[in-house]
N, C-alpha and C. Protein backbone atom coordinates (compact mmCIF):
# COMPACT_ATOMS: atom_id res chain seq x y z
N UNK A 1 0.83 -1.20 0.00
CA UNK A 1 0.00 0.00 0.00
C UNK A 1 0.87 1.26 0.00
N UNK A 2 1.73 1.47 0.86
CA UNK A 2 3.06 2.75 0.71
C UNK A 2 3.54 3.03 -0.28
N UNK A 3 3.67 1.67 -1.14
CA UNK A 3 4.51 2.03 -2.39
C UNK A 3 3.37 2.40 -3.51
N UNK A 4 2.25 2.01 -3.22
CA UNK A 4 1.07 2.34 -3.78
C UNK A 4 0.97 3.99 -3.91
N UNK A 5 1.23 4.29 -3.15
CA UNK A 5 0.98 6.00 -2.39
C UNK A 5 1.96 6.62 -2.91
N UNK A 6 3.05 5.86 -2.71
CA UNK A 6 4.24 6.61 -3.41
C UNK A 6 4.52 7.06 -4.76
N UNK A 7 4.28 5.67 -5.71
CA UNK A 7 4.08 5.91 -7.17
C UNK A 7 3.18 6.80 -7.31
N UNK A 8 1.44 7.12 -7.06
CA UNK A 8 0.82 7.98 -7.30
C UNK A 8 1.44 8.82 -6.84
N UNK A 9 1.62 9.97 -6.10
CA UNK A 9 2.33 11.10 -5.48
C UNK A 9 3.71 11.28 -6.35
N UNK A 10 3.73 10.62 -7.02
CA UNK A 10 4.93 10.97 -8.34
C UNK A 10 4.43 11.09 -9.24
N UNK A 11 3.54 9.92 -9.50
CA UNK A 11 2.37 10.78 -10.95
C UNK A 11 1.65 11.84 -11.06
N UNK A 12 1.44 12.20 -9.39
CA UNK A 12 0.64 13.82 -9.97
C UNK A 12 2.12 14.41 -9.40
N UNK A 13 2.57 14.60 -9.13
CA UNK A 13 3.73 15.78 -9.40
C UNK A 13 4.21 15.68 -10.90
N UNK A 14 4.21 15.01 -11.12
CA UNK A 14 5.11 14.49 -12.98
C UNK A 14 4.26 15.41 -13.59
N UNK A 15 2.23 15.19 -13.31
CA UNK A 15 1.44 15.93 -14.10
C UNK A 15 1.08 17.17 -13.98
N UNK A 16 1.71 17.87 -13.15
CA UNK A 16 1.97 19.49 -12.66
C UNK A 16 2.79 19.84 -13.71
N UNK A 17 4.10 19.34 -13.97
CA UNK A 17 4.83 19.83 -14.94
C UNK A 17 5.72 20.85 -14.39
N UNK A 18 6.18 21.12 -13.39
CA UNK A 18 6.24 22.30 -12.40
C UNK A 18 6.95 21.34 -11.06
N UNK A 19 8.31 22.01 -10.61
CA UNK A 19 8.61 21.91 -9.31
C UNK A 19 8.12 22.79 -8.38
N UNK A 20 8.00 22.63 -7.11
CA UNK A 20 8.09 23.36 -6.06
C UNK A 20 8.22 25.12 -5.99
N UNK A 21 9.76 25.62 -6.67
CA UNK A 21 9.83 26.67 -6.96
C UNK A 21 9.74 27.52 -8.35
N UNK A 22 8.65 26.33 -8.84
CA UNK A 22 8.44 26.96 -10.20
C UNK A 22 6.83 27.79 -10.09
N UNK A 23 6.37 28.08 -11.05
CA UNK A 23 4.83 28.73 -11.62
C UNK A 23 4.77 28.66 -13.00
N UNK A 24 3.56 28.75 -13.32
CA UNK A 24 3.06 28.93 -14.77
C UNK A 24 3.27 29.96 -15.17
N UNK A 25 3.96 30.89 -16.39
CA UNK A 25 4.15 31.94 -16.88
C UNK A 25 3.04 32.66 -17.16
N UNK A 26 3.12 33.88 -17.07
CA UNK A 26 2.43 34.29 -17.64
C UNK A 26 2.03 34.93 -18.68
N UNK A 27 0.84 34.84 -19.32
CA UNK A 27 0.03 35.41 -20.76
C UNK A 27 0.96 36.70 -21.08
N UNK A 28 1.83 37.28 -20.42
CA UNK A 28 2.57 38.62 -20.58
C UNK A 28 4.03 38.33 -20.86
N UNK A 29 4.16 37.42 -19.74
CA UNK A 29 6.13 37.24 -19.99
C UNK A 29 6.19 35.81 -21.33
N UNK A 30 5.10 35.24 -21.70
CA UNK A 30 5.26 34.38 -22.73
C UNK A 30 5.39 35.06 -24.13
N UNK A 31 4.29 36.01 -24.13
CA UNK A 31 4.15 37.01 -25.53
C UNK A 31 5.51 37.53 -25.04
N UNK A 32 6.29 38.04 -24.09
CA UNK A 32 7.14 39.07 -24.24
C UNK A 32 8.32 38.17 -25.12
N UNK A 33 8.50 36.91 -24.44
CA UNK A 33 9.61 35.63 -24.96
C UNK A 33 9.37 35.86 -26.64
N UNK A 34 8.16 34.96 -26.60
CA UNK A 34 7.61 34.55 -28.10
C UNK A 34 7.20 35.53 -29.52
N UNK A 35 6.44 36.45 -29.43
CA UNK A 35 5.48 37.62 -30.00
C UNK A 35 6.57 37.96 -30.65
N UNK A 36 7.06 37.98 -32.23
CA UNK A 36 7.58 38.47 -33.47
C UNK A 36 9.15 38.20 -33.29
N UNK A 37 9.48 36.94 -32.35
CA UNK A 37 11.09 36.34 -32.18
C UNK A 37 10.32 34.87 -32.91
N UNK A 38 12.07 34.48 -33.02
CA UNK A 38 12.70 33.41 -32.80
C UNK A 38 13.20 32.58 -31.53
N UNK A 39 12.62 31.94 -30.94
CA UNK A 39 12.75 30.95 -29.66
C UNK A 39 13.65 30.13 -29.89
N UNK A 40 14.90 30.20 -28.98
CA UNK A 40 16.23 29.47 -29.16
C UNK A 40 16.62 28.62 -30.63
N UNK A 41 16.41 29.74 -31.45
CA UNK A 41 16.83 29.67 -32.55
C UNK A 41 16.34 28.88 -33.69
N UNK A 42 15.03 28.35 -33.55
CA UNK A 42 14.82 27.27 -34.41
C UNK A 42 12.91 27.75 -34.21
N UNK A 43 12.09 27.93 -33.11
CA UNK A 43 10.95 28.52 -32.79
C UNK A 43 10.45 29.49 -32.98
N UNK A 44 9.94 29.85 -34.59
CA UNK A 44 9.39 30.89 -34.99
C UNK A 44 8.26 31.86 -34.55
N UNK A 45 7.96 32.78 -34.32
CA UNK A 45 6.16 32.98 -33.56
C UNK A 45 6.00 34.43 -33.99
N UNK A 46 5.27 34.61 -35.55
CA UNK A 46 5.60 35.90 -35.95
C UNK A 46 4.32 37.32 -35.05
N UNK A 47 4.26 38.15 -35.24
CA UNK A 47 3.65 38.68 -34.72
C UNK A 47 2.07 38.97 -35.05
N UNK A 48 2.15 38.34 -36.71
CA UNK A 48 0.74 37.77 -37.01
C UNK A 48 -0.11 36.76 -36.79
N UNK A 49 0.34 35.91 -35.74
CA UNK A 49 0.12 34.49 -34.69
C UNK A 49 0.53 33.66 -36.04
N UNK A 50 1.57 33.43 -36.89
CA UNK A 50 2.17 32.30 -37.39
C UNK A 50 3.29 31.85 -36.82
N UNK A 51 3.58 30.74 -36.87
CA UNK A 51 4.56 29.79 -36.32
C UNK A 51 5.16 28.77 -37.42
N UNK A 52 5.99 28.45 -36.98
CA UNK A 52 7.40 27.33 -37.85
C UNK A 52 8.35 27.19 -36.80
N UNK A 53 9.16 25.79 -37.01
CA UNK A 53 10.02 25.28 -36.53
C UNK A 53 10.86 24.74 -37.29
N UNK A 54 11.90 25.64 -37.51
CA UNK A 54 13.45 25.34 -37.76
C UNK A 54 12.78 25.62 -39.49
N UNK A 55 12.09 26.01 -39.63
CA UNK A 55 11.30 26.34 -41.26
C UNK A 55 10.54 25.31 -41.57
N UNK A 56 9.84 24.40 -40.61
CA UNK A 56 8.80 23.05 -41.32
C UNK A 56 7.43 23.17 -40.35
N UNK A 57 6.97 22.92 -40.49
CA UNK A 57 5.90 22.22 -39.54
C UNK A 57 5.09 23.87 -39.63
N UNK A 58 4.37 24.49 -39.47
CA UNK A 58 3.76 25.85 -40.16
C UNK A 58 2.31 25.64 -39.17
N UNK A 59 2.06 26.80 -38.93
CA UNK A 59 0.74 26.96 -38.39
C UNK A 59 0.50 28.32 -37.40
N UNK A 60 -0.64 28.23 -36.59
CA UNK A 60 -1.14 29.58 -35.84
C UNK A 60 -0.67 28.93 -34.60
N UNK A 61 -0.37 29.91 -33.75
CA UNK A 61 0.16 29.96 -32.38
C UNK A 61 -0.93 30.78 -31.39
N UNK A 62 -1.25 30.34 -30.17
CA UNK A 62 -1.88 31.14 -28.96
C UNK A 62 -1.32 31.03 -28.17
N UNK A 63 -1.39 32.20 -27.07
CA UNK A 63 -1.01 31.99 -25.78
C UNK A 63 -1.97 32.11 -24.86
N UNK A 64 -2.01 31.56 -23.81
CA UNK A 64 -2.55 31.62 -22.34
C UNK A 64 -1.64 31.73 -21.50
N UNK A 65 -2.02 32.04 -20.26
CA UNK A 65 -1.31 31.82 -19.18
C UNK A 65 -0.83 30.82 -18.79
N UNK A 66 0.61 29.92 -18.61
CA UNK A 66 0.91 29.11 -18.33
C UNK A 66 1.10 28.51 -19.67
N UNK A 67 0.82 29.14 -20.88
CA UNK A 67 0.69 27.60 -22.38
C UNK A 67 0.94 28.23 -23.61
N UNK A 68 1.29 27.76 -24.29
CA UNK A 68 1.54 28.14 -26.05
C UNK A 68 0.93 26.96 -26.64
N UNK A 69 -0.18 27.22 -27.34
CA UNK A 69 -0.59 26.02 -28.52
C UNK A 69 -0.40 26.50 -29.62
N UNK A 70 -0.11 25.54 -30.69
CA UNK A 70 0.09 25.37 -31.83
C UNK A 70 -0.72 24.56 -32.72
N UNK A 71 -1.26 24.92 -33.67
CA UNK A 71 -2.71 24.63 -34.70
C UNK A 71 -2.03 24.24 -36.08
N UNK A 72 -1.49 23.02 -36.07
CA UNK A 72 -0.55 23.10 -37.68
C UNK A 72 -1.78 23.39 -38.94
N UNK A 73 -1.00 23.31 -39.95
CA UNK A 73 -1.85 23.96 -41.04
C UNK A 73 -2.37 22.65 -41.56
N UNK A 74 -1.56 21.31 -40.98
CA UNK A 74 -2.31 19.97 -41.37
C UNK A 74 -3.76 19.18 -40.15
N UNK A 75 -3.52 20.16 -39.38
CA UNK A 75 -4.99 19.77 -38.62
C UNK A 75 -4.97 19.57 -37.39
N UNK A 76 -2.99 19.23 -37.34
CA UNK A 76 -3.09 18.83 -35.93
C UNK A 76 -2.76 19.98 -35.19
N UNK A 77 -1.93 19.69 -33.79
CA UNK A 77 -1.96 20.20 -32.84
C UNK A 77 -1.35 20.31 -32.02
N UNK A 78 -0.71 21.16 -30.48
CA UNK A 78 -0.43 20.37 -29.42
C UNK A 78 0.00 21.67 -28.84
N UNK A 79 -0.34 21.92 -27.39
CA UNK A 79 -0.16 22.70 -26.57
C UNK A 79 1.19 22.25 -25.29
N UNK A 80 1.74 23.46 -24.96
CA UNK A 80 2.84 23.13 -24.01
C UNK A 80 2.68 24.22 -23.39
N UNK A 81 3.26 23.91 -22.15
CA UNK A 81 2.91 24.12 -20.60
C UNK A 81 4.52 25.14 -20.58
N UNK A 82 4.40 26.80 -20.37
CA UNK A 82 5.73 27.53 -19.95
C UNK A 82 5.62 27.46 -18.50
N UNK A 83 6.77 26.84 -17.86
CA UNK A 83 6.92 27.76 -16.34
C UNK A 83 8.18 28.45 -16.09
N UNK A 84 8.01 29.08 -15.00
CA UNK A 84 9.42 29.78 -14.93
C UNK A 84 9.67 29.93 -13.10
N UNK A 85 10.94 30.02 -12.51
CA UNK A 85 11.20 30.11 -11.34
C UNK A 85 11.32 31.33 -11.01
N UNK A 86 10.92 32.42 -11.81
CA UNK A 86 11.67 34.01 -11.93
C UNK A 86 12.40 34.44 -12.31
N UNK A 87 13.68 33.27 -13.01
CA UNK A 87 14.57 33.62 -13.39
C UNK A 87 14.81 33.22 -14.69
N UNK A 88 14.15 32.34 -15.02
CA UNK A 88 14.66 31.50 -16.35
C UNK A 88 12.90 30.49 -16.67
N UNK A 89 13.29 30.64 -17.97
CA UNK A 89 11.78 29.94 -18.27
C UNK A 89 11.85 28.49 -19.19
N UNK A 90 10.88 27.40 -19.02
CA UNK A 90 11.23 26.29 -19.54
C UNK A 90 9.67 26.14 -20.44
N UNK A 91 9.93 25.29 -21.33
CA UNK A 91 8.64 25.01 -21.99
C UNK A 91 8.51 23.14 -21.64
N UNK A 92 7.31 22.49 -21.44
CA UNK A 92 7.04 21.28 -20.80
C UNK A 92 6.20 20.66 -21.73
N UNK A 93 6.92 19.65 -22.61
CA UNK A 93 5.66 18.91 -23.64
C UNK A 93 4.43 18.31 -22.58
N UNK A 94 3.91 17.79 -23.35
CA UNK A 94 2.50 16.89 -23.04
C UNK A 94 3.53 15.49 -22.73
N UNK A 95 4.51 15.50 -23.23
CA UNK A 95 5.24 14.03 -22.57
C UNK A 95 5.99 14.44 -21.30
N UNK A 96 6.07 15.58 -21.23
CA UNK A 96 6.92 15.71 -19.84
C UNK A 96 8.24 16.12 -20.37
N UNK A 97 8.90 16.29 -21.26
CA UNK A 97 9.91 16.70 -21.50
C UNK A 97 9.96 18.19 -21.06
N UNK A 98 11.34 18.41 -20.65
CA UNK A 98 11.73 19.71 -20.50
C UNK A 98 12.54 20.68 -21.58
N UNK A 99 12.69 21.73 -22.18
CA UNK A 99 13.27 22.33 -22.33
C UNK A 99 13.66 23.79 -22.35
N UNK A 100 14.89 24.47 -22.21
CA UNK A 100 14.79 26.19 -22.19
C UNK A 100 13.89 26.72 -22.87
N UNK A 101 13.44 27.49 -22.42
CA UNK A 101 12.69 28.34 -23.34
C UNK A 101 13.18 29.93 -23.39
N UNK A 102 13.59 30.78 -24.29
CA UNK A 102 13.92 31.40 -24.47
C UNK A 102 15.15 32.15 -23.97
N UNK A 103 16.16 31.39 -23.13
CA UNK A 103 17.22 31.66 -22.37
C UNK A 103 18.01 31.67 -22.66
């Protein structure tokens, strides 16, 4: 039963996406990152809500608080989770992967 407790209590932290001294970005410091840049060099996000990566994959971009989705021009999709500790900001797939975001 403990180890029962244990594994869950790692699966919802895993599904936060977020440590302890992190938060969800916000709708302001994401546009400030994203809105008519290039995101570590390969993450397009023009200021007309179009998007590309590394020049392939094409589509409309939104932001929310805490998220950037992406609407490809083939139908699909997929939203990711920004947080930041105050100092530095990461973007969090839907698999859990981590990476910099705009740093």
């Amino acid at each position: 039963m403990r180890h029962s407790i244990i594994v869950l209590a790692s699966l919802l932290l895993a599904s936060n996406a977020y440590s302890a001294d992190e938060r969800p970005a916000t709708k302001a410091e994401i546009e400030k990152i994203a809105v008519g840049n290039t995101v570590n060099g390969r993450l397009k996000y023009t200021k007309e809500g179009r998007y590309t990566f590394a020049g392939g994959n094409p589509g409309k971009y939104t932001i929310t608080a805490g998220k950037i989705c992406i609407k490809f021009d083939d139908g699909k999709g997929r939203c990711d989770r920004i947080v930041t500790d105050g100092k530095k900001y990461t973007m969090v797939t839907s698999q859990g992967e981590r990476y910099p975001y705009g740093n």
